[in-house]
N, C-alpha and C. Protein backbone atom coordinates (compact mmCIF):
# COMPACT_ATOMS: atom_id res chain seq x y z
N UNK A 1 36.29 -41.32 -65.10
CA UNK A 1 36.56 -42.05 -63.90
C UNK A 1 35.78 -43.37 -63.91
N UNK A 2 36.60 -44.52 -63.47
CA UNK A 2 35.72 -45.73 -63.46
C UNK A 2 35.14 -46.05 -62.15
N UNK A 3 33.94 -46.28 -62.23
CA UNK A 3 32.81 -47.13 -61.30
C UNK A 3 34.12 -48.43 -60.64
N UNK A 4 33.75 -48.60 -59.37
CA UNK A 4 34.15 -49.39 -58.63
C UNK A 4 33.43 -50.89 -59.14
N UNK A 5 33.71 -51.97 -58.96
CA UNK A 5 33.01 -53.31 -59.43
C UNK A 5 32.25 -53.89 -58.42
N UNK A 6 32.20 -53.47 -57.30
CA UNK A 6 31.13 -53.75 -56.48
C UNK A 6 29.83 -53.18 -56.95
N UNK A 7 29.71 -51.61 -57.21
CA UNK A 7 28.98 -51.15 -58.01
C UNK A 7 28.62 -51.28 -59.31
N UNK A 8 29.30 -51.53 -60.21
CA UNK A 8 29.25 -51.87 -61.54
C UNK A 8 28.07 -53.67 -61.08
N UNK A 9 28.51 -54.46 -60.40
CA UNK A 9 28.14 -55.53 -59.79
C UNK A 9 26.57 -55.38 -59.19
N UNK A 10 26.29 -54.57 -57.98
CA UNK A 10 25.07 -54.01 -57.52
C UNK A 10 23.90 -53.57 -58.80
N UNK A 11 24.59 -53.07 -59.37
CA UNK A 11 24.03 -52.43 -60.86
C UNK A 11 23.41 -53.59 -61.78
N UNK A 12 24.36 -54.53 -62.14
CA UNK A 12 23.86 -55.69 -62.99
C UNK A 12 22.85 -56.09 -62.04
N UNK A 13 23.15 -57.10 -60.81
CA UNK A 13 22.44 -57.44 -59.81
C UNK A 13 21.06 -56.86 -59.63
N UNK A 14 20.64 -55.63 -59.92
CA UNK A 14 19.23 -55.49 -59.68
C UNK A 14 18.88 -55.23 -60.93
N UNK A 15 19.50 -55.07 -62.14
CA UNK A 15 18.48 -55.37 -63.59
C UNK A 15 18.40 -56.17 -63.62
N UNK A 16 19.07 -57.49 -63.39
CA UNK A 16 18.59 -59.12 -63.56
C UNK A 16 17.34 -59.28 -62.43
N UNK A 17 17.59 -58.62 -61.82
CA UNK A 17 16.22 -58.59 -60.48
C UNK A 17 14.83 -58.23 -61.36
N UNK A 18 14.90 -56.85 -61.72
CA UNK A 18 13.91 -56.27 -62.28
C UNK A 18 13.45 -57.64 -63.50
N UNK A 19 13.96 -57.70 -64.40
CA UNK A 19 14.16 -58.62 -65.74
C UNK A 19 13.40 -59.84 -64.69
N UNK A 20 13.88 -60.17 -64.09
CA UNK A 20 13.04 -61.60 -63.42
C UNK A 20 11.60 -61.51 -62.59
N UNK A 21 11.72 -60.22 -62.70
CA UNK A 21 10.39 -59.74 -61.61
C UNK A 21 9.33 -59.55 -63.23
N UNK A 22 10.00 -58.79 -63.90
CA UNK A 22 8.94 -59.04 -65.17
C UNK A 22 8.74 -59.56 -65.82
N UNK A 23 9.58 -61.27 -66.30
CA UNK A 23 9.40 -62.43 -66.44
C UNK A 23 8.06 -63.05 -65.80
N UNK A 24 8.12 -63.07 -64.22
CA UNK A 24 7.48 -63.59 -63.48
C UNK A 24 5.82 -63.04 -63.63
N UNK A 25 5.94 -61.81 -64.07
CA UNK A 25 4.46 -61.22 -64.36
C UNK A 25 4.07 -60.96 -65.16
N UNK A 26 4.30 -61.41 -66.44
CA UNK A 26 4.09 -61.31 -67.52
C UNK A 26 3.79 -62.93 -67.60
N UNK A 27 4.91 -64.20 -67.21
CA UNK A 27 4.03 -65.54 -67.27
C UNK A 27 2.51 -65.21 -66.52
N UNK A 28 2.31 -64.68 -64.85
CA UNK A 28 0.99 -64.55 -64.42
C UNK A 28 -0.15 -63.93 -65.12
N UNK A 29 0.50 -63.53 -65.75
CA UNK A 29 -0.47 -62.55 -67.02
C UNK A 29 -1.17 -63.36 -68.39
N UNK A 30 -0.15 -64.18 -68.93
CA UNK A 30 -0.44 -64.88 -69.57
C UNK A 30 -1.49 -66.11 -69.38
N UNK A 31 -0.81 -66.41 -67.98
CA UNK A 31 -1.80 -67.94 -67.37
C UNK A 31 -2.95 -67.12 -67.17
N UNK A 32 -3.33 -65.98 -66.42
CA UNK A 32 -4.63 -66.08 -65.69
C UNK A 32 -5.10 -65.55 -67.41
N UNK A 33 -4.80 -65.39 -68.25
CA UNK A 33 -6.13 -64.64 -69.49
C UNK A 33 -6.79 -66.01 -70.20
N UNK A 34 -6.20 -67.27 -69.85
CA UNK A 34 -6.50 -68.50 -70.54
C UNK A 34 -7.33 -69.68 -68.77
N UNK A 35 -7.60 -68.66 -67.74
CA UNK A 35 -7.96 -69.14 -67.18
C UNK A 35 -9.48 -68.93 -67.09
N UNK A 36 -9.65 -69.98 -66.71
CA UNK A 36 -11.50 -70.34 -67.28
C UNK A 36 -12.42 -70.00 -66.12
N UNK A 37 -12.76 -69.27 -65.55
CA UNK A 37 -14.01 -69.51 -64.27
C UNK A 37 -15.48 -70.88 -64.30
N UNK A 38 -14.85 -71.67 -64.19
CA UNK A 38 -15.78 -73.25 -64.48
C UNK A 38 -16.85 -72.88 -63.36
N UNK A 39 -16.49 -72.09 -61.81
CA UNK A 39 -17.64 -72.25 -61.74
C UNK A 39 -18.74 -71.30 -61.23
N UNK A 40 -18.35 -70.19 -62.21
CA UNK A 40 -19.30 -69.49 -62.46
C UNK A 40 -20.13 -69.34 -63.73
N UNK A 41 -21.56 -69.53 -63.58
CA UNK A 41 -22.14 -69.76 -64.81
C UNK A 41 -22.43 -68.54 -65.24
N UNK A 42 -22.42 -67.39 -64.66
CA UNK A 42 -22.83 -66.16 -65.09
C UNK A 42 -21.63 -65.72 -66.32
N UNK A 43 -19.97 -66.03 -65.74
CA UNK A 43 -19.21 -65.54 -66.55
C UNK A 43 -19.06 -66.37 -67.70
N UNK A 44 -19.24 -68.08 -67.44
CA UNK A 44 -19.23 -68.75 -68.66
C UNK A 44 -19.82 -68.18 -69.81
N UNK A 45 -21.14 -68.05 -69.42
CA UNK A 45 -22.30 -67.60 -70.40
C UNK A 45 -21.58 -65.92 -70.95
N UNK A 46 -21.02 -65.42 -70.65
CA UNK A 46 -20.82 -63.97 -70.85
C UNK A 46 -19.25 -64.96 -71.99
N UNK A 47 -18.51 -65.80 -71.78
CA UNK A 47 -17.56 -65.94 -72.93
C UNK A 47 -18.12 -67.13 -73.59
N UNK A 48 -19.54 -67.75 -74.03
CA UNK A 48 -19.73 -68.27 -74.59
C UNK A 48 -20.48 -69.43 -74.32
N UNK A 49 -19.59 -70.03 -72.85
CA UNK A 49 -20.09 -71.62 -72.56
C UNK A 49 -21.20 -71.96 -71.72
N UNK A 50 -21.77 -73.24 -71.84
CA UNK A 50 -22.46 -73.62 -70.72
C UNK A 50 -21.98 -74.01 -69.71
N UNK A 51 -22.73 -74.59 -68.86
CA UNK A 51 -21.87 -75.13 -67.62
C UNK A 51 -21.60 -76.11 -67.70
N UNK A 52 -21.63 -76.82 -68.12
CA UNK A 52 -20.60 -78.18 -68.53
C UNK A 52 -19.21 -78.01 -69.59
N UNK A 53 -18.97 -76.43 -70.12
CA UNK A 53 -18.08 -76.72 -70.77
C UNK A 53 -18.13 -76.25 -72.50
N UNK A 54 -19.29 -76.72 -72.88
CA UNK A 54 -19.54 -76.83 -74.38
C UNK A 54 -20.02 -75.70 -74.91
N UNK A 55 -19.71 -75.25 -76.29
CA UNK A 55 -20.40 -73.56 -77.19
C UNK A 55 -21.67 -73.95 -76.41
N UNK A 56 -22.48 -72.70 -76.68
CA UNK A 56 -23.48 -72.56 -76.39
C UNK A 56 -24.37 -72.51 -77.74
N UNK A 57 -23.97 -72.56 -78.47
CA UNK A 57 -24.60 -72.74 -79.53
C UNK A 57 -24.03 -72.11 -81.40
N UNK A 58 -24.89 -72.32 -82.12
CA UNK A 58 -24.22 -71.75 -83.63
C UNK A 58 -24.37 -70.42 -83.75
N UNK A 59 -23.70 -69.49 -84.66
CA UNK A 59 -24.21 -68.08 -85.13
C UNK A 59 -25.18 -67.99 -86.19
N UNK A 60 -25.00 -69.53 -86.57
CA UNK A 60 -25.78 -69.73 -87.88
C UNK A 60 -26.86 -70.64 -87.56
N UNK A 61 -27.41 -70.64 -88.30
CA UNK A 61 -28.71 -71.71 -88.37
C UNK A 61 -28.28 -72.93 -89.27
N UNK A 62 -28.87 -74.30 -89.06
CA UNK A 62 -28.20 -74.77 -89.87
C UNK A 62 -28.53 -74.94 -91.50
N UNK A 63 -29.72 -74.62 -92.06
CA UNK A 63 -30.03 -74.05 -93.80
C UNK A 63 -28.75 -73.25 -94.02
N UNK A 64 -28.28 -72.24 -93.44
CA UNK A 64 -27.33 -71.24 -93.47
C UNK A 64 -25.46 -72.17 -94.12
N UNK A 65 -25.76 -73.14 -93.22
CA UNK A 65 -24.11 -73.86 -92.64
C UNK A 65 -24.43 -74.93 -94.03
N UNK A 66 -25.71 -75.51 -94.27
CA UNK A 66 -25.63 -76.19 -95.35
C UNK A 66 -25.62 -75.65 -96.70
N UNK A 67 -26.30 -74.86 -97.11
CA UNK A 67 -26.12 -73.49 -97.89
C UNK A 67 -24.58 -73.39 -98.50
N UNK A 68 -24.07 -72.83 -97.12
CA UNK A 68 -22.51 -72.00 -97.36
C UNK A 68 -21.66 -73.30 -97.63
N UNK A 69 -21.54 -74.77 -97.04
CA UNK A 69 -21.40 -75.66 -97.16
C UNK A 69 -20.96 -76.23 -98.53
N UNK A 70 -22.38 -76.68 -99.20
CA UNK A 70 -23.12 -76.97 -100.61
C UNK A 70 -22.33 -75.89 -101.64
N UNK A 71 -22.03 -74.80 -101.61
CA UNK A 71 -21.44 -73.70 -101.97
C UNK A 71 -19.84 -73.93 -102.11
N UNK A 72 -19.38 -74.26 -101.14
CA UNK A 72 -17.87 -74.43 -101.01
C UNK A 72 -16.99 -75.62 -102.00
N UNK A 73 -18.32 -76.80 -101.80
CA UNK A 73 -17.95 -77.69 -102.32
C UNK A 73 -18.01 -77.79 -103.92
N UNK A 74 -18.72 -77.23 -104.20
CA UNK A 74 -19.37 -76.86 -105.69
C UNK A 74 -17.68 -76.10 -106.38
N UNK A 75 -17.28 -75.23 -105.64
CA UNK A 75 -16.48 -74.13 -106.01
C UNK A 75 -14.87 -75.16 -106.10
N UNK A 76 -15.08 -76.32 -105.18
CA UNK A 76 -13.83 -76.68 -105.21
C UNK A 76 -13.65 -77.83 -106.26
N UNK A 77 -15.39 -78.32 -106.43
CA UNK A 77 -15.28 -79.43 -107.72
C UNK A 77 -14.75 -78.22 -109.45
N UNK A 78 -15.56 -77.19 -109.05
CA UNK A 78 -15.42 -76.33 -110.44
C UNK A 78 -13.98 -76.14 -110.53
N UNK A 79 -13.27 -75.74 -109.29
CA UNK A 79 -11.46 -75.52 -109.93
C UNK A 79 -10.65 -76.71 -110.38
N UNK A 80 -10.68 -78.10 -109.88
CA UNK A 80 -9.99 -79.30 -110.09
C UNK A 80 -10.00 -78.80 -111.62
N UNK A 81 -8.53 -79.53 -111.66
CA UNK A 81 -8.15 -79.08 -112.94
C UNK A 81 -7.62 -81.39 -113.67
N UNK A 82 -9.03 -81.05 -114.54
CA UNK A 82 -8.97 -82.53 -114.42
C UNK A 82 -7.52 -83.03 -115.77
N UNK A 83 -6.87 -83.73 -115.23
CA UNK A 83 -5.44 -84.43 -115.77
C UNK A 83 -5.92 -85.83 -115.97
């Protein structure tokens, strides 16, 4: 037996509902995880920043960064493959 098209109609009509309702919260979802609390310094400091914005600092020291640095470059003169 076939569904009437008012119904068949009602039917589409609220999956495009649903579908747009989880569009809509899934963008809110997205925006607020890239949203920043500027002005709280407690949470800055808990993802990294100061209160102006900027890292809070290196993981490394910098002997470490020149080191690994000095290292990299060495490795990339040794592969050139001189022509």
């Amino acid at each position: 037996m076939r569904h009437s098209f008012y119904l068949s109609l009602a039917a589409w009509l609220i999956r495009a509902d649903l579908r747009r309702e989880e569009r809509v919260w899934r963008r809110k979802v997205s925006r607020s995880a890239y949203d920043i609390p500027w002005n709280n310094p407690y949470l800055l400091r808990d993802i990294g920043l100061e209160a102006d914005g900027r890292a809070i600092g290196r993981s490394i020291n910098e002997d470490q960064h020149v080191t690994r640095r000095m290292h990299l470059l060495r490795q990339f003169i040794s592969l050139r493959i001189p022509t």
